[in-house]
N, C-alpha and C. Protein backbone atom coordinates (compact mmCIF):
# COMPACT_ATOMS: atom_id res chain seq x y z
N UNK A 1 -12.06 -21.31 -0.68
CA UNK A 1 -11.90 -20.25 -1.66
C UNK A 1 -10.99 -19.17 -1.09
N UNK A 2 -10.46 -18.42 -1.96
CA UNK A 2 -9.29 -17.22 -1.34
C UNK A 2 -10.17 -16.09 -1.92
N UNK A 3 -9.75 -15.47 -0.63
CA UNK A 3 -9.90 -14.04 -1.10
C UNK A 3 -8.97 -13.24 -2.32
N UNK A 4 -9.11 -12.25 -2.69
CA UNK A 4 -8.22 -11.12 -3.10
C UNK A 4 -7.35 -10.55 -2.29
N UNK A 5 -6.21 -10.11 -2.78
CA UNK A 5 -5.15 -9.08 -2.37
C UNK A 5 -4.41 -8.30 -2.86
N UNK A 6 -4.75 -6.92 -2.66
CA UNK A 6 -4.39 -5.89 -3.16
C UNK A 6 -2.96 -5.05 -3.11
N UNK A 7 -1.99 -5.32 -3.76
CA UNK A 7 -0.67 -4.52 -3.54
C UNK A 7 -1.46 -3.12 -3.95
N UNK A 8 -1.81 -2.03 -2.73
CA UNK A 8 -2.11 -0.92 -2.88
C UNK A 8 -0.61 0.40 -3.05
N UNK A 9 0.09 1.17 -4.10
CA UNK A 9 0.59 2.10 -3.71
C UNK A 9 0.33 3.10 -4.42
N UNK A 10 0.90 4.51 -3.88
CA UNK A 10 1.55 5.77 -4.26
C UNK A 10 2.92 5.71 -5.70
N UNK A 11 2.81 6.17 -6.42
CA UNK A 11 4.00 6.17 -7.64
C UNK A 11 4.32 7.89 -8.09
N UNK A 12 5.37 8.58 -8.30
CA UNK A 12 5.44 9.13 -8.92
C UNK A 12 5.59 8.53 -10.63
N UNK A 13 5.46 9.64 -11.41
CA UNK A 13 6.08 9.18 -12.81
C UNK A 13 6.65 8.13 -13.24
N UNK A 14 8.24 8.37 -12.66
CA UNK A 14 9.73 7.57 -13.00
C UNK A 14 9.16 6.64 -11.83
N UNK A 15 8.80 6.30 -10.73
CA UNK A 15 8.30 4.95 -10.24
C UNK A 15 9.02 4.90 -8.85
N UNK A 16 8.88 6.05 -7.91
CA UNK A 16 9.40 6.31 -6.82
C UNK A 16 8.46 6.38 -5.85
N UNK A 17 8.59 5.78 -4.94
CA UNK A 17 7.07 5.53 -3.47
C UNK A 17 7.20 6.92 -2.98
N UNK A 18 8.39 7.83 -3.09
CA UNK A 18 8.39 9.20 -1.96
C UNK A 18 9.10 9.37 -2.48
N UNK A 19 9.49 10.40 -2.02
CA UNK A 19 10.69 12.07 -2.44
C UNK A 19 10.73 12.41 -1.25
N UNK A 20 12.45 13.03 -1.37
CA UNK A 20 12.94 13.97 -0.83
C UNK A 20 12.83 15.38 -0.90
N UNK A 21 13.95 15.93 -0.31
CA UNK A 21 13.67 17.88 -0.98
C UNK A 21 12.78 18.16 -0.25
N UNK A 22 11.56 19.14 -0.95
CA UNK A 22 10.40 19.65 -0.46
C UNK A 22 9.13 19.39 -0.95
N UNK A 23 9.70 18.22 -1.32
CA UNK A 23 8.36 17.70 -1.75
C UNK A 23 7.23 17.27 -0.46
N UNK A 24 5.74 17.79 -0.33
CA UNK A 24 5.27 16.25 0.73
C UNK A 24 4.24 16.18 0.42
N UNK A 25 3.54 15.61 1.10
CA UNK A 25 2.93 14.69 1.02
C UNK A 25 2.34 14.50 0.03
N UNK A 26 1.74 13.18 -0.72
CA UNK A 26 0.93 13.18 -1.97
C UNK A 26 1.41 13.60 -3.08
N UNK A 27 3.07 14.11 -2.66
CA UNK A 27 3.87 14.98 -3.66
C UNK A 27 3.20 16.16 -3.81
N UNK A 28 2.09 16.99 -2.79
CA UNK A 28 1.82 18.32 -3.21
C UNK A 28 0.32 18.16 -4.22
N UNK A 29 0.08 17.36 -4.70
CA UNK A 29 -0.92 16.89 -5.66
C UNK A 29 -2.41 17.20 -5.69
N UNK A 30 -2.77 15.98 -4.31
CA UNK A 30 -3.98 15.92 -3.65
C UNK A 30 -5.25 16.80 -3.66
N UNK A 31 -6.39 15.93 -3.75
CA UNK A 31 -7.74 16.93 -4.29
C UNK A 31 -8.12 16.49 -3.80
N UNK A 32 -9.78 16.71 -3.65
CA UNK A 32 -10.56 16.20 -3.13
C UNK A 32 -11.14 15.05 -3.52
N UNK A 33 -11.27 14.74 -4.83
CA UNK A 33 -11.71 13.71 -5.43
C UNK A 33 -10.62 12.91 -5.24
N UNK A 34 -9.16 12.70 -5.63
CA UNK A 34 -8.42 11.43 -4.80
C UNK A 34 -8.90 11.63 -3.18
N UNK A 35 -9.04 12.14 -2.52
CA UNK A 35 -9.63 12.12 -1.09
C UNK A 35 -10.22 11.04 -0.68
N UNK A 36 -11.83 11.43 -1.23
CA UNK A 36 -12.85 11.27 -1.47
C UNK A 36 -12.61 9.25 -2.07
N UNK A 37 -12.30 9.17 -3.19
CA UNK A 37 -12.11 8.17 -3.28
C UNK A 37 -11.31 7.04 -2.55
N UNK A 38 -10.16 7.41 -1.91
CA UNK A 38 -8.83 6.87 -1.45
C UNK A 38 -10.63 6.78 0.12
N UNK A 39 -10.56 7.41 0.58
CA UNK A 39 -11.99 7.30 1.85
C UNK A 39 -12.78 5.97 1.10
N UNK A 40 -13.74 5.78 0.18
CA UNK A 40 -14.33 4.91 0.04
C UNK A 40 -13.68 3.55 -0.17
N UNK A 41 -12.74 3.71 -0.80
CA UNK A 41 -11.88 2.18 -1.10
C UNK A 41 -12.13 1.94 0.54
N UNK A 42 -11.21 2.14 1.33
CA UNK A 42 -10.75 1.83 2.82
C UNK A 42 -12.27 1.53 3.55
N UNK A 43 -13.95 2.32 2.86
CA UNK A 43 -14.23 2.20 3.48
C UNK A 43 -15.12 0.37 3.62
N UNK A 44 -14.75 -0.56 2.71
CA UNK A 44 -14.89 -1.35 2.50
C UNK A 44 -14.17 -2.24 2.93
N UNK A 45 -14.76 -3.11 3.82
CA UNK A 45 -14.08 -4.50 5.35
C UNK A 45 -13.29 -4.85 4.54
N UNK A 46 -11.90 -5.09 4.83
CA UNK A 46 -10.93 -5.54 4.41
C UNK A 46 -9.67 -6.25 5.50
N UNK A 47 -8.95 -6.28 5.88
CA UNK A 47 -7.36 -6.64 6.25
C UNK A 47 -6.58 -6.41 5.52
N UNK A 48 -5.71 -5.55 6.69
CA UNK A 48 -4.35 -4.65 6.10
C UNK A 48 -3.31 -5.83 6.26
N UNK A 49 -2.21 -5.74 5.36
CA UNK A 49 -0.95 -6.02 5.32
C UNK A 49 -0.16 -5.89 5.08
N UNK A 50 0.72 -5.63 6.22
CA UNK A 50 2.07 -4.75 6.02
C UNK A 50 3.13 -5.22 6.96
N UNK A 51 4.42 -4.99 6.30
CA UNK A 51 5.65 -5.54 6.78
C UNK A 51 6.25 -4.38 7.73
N UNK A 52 7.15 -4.99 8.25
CA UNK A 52 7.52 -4.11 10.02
C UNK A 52 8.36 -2.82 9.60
N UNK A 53 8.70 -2.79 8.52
CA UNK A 53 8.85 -1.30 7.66
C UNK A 53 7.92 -0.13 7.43
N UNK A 54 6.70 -0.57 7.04
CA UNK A 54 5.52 0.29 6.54
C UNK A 54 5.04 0.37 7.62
N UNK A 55 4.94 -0.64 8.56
CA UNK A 55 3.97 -0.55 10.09
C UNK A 55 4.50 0.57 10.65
N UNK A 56 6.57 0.53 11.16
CA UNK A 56 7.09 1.34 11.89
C UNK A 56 6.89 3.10 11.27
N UNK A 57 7.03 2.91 9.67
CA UNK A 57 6.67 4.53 8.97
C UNK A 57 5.33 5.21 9.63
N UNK A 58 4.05 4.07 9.45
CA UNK A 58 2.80 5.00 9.55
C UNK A 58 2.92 5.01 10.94
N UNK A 59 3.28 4.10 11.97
CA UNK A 59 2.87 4.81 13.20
C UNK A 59 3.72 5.85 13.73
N UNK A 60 5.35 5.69 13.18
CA UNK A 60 6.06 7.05 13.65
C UNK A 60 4.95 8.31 12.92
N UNK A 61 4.84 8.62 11.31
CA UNK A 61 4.01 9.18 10.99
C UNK A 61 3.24 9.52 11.68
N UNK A 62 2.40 8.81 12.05
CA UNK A 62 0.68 9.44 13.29
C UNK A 62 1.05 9.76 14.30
N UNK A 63 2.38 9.44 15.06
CA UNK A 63 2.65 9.47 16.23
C UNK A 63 2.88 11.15 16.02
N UNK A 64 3.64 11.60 15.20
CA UNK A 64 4.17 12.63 15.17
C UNK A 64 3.46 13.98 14.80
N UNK A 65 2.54 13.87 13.98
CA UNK A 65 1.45 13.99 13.38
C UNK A 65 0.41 14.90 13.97
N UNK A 66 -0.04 16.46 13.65
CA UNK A 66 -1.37 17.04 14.65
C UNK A 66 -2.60 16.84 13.63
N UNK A 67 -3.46 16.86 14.33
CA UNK A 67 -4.93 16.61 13.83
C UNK A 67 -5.41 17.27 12.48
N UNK A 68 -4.63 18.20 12.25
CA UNK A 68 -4.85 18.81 11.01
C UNK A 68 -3.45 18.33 10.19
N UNK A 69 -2.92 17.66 10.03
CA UNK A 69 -1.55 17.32 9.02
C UNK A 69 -2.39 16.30 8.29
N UNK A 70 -1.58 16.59 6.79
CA UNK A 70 -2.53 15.26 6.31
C UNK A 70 -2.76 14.17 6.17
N UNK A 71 -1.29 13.37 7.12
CA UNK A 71 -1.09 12.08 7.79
C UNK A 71 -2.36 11.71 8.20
N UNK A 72 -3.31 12.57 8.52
CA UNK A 72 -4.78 11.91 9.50
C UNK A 72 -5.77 12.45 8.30
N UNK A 73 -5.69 12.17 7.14
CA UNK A 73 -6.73 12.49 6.14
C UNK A 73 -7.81 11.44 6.63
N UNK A 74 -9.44 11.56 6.49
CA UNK A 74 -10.22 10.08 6.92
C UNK A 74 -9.54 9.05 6.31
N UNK A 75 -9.20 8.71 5.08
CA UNK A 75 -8.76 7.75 4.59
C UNK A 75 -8.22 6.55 5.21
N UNK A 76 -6.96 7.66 5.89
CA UNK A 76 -5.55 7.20 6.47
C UNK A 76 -6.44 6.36 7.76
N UNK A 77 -7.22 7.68 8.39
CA UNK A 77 -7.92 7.34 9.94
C UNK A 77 -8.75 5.74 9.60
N UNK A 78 -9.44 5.68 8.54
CA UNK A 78 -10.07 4.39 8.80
C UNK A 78 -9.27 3.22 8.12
N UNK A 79 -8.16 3.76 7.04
CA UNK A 79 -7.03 2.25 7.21
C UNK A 79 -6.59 2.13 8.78
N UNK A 80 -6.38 2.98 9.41
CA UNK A 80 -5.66 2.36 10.96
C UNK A 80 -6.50 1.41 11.74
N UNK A 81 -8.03 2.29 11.12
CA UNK A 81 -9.29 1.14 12.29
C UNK A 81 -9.30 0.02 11.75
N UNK A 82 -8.88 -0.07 10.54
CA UNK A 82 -9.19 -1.66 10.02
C UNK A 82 -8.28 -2.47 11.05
N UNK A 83 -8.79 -4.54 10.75
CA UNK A 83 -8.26 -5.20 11.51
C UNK A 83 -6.74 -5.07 10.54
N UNK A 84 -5.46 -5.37 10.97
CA UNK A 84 -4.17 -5.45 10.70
C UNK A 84 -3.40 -6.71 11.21
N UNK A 85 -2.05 -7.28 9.86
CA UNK A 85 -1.75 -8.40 10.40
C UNK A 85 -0.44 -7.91 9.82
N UNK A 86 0.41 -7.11 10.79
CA UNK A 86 2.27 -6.92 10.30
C UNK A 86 2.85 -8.48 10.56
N UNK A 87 3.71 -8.55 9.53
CA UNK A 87 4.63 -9.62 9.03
C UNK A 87 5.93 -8.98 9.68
N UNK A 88 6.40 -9.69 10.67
CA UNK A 88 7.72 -9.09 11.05
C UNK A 88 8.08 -10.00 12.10
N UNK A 89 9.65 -9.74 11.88
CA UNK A 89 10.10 -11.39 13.01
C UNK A 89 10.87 -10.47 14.12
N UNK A 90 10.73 -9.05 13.77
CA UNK A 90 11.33 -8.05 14.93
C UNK A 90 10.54 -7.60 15.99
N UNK A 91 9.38 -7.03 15.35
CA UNK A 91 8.20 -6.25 16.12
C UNK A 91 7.68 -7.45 17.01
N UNK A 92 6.81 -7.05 18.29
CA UNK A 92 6.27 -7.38 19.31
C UNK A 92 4.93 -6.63 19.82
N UNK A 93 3.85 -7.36 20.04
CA UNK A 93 3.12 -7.06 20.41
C UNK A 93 2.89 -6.46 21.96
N UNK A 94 2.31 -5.25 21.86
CA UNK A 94 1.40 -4.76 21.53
C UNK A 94 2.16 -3.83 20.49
N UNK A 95 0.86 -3.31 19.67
CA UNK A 95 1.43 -2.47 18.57
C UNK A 95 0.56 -0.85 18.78
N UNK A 96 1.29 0.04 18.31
CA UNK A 96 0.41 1.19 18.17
C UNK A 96 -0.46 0.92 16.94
N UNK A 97 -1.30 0.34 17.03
CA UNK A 97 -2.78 0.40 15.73
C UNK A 97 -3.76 -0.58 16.15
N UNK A 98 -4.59 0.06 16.21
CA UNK A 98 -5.92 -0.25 17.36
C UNK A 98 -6.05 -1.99 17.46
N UNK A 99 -6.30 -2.68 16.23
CA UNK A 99 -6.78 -4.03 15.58
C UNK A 99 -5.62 -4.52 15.17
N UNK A 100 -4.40 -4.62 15.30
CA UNK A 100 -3.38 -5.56 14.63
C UNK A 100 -2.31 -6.56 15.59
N UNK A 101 -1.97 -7.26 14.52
CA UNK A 101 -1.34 -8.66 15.37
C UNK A 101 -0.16 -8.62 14.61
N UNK A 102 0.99 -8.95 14.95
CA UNK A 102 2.01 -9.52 14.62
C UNK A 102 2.09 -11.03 14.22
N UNK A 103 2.56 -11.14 12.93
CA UNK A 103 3.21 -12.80 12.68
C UNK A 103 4.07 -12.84 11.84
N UNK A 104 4.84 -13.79 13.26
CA UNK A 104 6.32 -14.25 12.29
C UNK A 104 6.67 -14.82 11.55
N UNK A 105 7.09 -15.22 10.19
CA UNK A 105 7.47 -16.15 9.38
C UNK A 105 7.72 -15.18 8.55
N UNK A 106 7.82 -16.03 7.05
CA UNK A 106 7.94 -15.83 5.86
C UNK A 106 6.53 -14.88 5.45
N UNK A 107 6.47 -14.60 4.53
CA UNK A 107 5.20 -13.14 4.21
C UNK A 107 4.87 -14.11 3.06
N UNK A 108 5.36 -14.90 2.32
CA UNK A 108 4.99 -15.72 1.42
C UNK A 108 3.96 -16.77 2.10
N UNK A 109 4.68 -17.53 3.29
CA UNK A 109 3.93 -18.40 4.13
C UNK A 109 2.24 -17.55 4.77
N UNK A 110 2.97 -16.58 5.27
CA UNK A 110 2.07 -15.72 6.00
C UNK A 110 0.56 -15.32 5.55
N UNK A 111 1.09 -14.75 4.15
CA UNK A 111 -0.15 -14.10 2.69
C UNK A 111 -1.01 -15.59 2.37
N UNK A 112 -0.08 -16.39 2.66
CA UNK A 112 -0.79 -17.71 1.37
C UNK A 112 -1.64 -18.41 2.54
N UNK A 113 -1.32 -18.25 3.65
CA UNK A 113 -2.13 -18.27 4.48
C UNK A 113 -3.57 -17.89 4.83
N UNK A 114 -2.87 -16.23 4.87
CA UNK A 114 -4.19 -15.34 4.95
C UNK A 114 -5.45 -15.49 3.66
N UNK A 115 -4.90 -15.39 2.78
CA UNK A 115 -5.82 -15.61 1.85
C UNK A 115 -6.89 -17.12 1.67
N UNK A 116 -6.39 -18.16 2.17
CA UNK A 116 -7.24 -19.27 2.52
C UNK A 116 -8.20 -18.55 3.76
N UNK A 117 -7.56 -18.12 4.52
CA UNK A 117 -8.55 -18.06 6.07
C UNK A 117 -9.48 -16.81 6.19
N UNK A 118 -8.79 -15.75 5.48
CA UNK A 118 -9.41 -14.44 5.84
C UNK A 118 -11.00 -14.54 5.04
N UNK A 119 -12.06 -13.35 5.91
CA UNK A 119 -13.13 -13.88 5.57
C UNK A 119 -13.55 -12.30 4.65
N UNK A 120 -12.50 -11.69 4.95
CA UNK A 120 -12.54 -10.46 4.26
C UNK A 120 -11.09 -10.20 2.95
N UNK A 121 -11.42 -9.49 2.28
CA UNK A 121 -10.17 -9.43 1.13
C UNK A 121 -8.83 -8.55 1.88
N UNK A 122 -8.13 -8.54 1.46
CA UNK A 122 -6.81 -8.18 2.01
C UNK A 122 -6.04 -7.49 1.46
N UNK A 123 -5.83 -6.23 1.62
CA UNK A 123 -5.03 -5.12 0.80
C UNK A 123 -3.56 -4.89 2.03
N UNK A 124 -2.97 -4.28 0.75
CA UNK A 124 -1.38 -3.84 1.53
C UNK A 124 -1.16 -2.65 0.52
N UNK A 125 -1.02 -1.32 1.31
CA UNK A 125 -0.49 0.00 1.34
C UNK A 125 1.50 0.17 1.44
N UNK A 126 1.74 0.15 0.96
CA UNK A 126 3.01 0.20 0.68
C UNK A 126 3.47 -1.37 1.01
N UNK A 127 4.78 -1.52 1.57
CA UNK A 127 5.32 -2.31 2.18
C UNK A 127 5.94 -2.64 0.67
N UNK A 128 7.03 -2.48 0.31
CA UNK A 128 7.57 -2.80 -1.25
C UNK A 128 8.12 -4.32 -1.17
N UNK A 129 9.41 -4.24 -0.41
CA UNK A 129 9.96 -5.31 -0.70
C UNK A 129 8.93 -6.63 -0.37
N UNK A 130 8.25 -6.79 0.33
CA UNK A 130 7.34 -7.56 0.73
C UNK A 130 6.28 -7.95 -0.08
N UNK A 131 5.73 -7.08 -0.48
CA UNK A 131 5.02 -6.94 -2.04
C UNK A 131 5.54 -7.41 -3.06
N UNK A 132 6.91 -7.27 -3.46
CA UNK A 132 7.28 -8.03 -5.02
C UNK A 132 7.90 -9.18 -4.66
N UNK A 133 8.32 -9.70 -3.25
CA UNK A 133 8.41 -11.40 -2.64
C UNK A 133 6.78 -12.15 -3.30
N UNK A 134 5.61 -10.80 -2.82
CA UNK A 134 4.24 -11.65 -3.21
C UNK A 134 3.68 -11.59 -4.17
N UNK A 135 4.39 -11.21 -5.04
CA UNK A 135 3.97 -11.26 -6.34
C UNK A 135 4.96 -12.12 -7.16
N UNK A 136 6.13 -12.54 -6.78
CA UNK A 136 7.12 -13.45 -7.20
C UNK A 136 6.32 -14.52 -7.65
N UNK A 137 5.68 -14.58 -6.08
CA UNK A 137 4.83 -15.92 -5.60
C UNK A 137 3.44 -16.42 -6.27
N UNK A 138 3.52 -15.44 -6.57
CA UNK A 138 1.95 -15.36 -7.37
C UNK A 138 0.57 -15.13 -6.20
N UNK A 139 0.53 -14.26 -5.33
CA UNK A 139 -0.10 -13.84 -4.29
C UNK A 139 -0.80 -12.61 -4.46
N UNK A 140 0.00 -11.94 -5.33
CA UNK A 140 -0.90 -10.86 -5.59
C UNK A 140 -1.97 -10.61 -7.15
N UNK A 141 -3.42 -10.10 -6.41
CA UNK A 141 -4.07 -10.55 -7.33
C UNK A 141 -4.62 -9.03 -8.23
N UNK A 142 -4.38 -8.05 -7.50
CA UNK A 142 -4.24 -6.85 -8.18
C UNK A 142 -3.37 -5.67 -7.58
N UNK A 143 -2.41 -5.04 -8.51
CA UNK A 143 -1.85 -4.21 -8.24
C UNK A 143 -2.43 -2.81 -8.52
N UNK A 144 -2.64 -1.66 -6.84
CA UNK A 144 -3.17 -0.18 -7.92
C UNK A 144 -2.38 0.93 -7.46
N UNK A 145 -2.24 1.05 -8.71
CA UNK A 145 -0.88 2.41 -8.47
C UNK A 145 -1.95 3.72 -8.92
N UNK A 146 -1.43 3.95 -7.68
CA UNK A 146 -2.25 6.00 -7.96
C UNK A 146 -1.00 6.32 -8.50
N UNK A 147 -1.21 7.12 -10.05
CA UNK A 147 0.23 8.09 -10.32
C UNK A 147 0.22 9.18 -10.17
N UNK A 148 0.88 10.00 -9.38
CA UNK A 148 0.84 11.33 -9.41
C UNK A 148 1.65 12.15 -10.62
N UNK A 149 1.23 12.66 -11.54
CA UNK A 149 2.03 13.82 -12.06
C UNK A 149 3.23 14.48 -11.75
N UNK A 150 4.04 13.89 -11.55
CA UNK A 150 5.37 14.28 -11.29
C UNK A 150 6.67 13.35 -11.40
N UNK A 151 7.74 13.82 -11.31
CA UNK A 151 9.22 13.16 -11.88
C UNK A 151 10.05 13.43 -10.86
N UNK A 152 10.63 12.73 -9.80
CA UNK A 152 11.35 12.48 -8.72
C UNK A 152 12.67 12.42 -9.41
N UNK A 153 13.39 12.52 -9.91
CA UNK A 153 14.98 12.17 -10.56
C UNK A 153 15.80 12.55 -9.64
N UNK A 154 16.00 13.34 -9.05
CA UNK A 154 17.54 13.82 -8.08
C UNK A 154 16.47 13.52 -6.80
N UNK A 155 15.17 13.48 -6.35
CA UNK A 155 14.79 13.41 -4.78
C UNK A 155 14.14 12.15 -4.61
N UNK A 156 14.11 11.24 -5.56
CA UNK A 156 13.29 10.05 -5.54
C UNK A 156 13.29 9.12 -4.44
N UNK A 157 12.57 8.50 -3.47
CA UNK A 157 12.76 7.72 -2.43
C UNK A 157 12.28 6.85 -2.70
N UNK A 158 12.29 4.69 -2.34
CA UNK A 158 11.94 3.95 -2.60
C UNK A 158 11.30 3.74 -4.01
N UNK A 159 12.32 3.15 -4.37
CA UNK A 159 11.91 3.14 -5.97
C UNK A 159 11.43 1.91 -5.91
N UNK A 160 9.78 1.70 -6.43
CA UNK A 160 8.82 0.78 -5.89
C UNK A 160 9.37 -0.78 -6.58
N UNK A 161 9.66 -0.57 -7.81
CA UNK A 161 9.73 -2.17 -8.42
C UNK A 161 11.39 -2.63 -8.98
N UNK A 162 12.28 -1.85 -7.81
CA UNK A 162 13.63 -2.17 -8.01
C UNK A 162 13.73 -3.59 -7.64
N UNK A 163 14.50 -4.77 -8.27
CA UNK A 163 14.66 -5.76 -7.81
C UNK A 163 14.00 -6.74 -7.90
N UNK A 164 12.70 -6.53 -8.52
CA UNK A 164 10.96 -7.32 -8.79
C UNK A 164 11.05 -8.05 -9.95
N UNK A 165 10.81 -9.34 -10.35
CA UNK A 165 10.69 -10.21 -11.70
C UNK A 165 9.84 -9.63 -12.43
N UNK A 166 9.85 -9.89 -13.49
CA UNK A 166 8.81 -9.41 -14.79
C UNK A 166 7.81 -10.13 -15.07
N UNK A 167 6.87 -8.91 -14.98
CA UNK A 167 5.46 -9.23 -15.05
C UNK A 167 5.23 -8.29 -16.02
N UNK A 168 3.90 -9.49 -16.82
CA UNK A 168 2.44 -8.66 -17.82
C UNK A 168 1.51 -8.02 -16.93
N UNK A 169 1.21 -7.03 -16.96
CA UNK A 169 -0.30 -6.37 -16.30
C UNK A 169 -1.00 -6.57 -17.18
N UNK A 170 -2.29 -6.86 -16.95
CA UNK A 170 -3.70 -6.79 -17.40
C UNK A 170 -4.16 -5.65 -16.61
N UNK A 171 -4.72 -4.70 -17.70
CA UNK A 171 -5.58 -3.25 -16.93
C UNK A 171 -6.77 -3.43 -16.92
N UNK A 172 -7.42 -3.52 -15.64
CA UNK A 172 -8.90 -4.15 -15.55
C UNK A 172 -9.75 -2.51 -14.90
N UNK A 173 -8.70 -1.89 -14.57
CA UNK A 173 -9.65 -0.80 -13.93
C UNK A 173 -9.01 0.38 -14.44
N UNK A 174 -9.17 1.98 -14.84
CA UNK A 174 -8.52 2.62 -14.64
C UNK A 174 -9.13 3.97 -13.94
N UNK A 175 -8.57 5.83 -13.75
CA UNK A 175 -10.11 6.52 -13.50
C UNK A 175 -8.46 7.51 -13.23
N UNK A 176 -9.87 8.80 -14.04
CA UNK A 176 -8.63 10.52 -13.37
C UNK A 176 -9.25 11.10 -11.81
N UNK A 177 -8.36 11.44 -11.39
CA UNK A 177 -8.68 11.86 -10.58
C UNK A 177 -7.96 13.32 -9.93
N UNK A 178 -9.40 14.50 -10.01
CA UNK A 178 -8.59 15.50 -9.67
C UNK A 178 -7.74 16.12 -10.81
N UNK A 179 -7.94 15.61 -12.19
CA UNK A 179 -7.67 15.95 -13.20
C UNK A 179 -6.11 15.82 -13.92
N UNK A 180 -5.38 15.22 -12.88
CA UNK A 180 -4.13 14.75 -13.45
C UNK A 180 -3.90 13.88 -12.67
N UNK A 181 -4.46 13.36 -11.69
CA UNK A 181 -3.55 11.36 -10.78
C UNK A 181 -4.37 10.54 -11.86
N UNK A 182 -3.63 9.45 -11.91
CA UNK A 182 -4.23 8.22 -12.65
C UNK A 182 -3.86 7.04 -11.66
N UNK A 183 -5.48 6.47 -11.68
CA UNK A 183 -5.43 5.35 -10.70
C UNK A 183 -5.02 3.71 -12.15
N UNK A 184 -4.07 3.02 -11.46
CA UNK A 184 -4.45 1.96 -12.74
C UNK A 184 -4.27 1.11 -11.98
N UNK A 185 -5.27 -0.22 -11.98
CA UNK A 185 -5.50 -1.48 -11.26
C UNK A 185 -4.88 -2.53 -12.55
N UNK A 186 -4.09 -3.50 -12.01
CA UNK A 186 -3.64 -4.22 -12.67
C UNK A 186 -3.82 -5.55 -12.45
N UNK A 187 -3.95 -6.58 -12.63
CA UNK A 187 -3.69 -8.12 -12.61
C UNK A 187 -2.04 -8.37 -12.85
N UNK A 188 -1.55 -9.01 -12.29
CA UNK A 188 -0.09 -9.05 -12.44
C UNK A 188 -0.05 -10.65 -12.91
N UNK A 189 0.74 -11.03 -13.61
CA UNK A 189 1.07 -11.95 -13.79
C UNK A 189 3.07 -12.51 -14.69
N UNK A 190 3.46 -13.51 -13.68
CA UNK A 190 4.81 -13.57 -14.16
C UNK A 190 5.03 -13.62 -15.69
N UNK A 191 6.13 -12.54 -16.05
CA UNK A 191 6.63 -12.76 -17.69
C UNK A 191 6.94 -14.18 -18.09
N UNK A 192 6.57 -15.13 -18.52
CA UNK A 192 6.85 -15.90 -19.10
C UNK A 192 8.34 -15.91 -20.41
C-alpha cells in the first residue's frame, strides 16, 4: 500500500511562492491561528521532501537566522526534526538538518519509491519545480495552498505553477485562518 503525499505551499493571490521589495515573511500576514495550525500539521510523523533548491533556501535561512526571527517559528523547528529525504544529484552528505539523507536520481523514480516503502506519509514544503514533475506523474495525492491575502505583481518571486500541465482539483478540505489566509487542500488530477 502507498502512503500519501502532500505538495505543501505558501501562495500569494496572483500565485507567487515569495516576493520581493519589503515584503517578508508570510508576506507580513501571519497570526496565531495560521501558527498554531501550520505547528499541528508538522506535528504529525511524516517525511519531508525536498529538492536541493528548497533544502539549500531553508538551511541558508536557519543558518542565518536568530532565535527570535520567524524562520524558527515551532512549526518550521519541528519540520527540521522530522526524518528528511533531499532529491539532488549535487548535494552530499552530511547535510545541515538533523534526520536527512540525500538521493540521487530522478524525483519521479525517487517519490514513487518512497511512497511504496515509507511507513509514514510524506509531505513536501515548497520545492516547485519538483512538485509539478510529481504531479505530471501522478504522485501527488494532495495539494495545500495556504493563500495569503495579497497581490505580488511588480515583486512576485517563484511563480508556483509556471510550466505545470493541467489539472482538475477536487476541494476536499478547506478553513480561514486568522481571518483572511485560506487554506485549500486539493486532490489533483491530470486535465483530460
Amino acid at each position: 500500500m502507498t502512503v500519501a503525499y502532500t505538495f505543501d505551499i505558501f501562495s500569494s493571490l496572483d500565485g507567487y511562492g515569495a516576493a520581493g521589495g519589503d515584503w517578508t515573511g508570510y508576506w507580513g500576514k501571519q497570526g496565531p491561528e495560521l501558527l498554531d495550525h501550520r505547528l499541528a500539521l508538522y506535528a504529525e510523523e511524516q517525511r519531508m521532501v525536498l529538492g536541493a533548491h528548497t533544502y539549500r533556501a531553508f538551511a541558508d535561512m536557519l543558518a542565518s537566522s536568530t532565535a527570535d526571527s520567524d524562520v524558527r517559528d515551532p512549526w518550521v523547528t519541528r519540520m527540521r526534526s522530522l526524518p528528511a529525504t533531499v532529491v539532488s544529484t549535487t548535494l552530499e552528505e552530511p547535510l545541515d538538518w538533523p534526520d536527512a539523507q540525500v538521493v540521487s536520481g530522478d524525483a519521479v523514480d525517487v517519490v514513487a519509491r518512497l511512497k511504496e516503502e515509507s511507513p509514514v506519509p510524506l509531505r513536501s514544503h515548497g520545492s516547485l519545480s519538483m512538485n509539478r514533475a510529481l504531479m505530471a506523474a501522478g504522485l501527488v495525492d494532495r495539494v495545500q495552498v495556504t493563500l495569503f491575502p495579497v497581490i505580488t505583481g511588480r515583486t512576485g518571486l517563484e511563480p508556483i505553477f509556471r510550466g505545470a500541465a493541467d489539472f482538475d482539483l477536487e476541494l476536499i478540505e478547506q478553513r480561514t485562518l486568522d481571518g483572511s489566509i485560506q487554506e485549500l487542500v486539493y486532490r489533483p488530477a491530470l486535465h483530460a
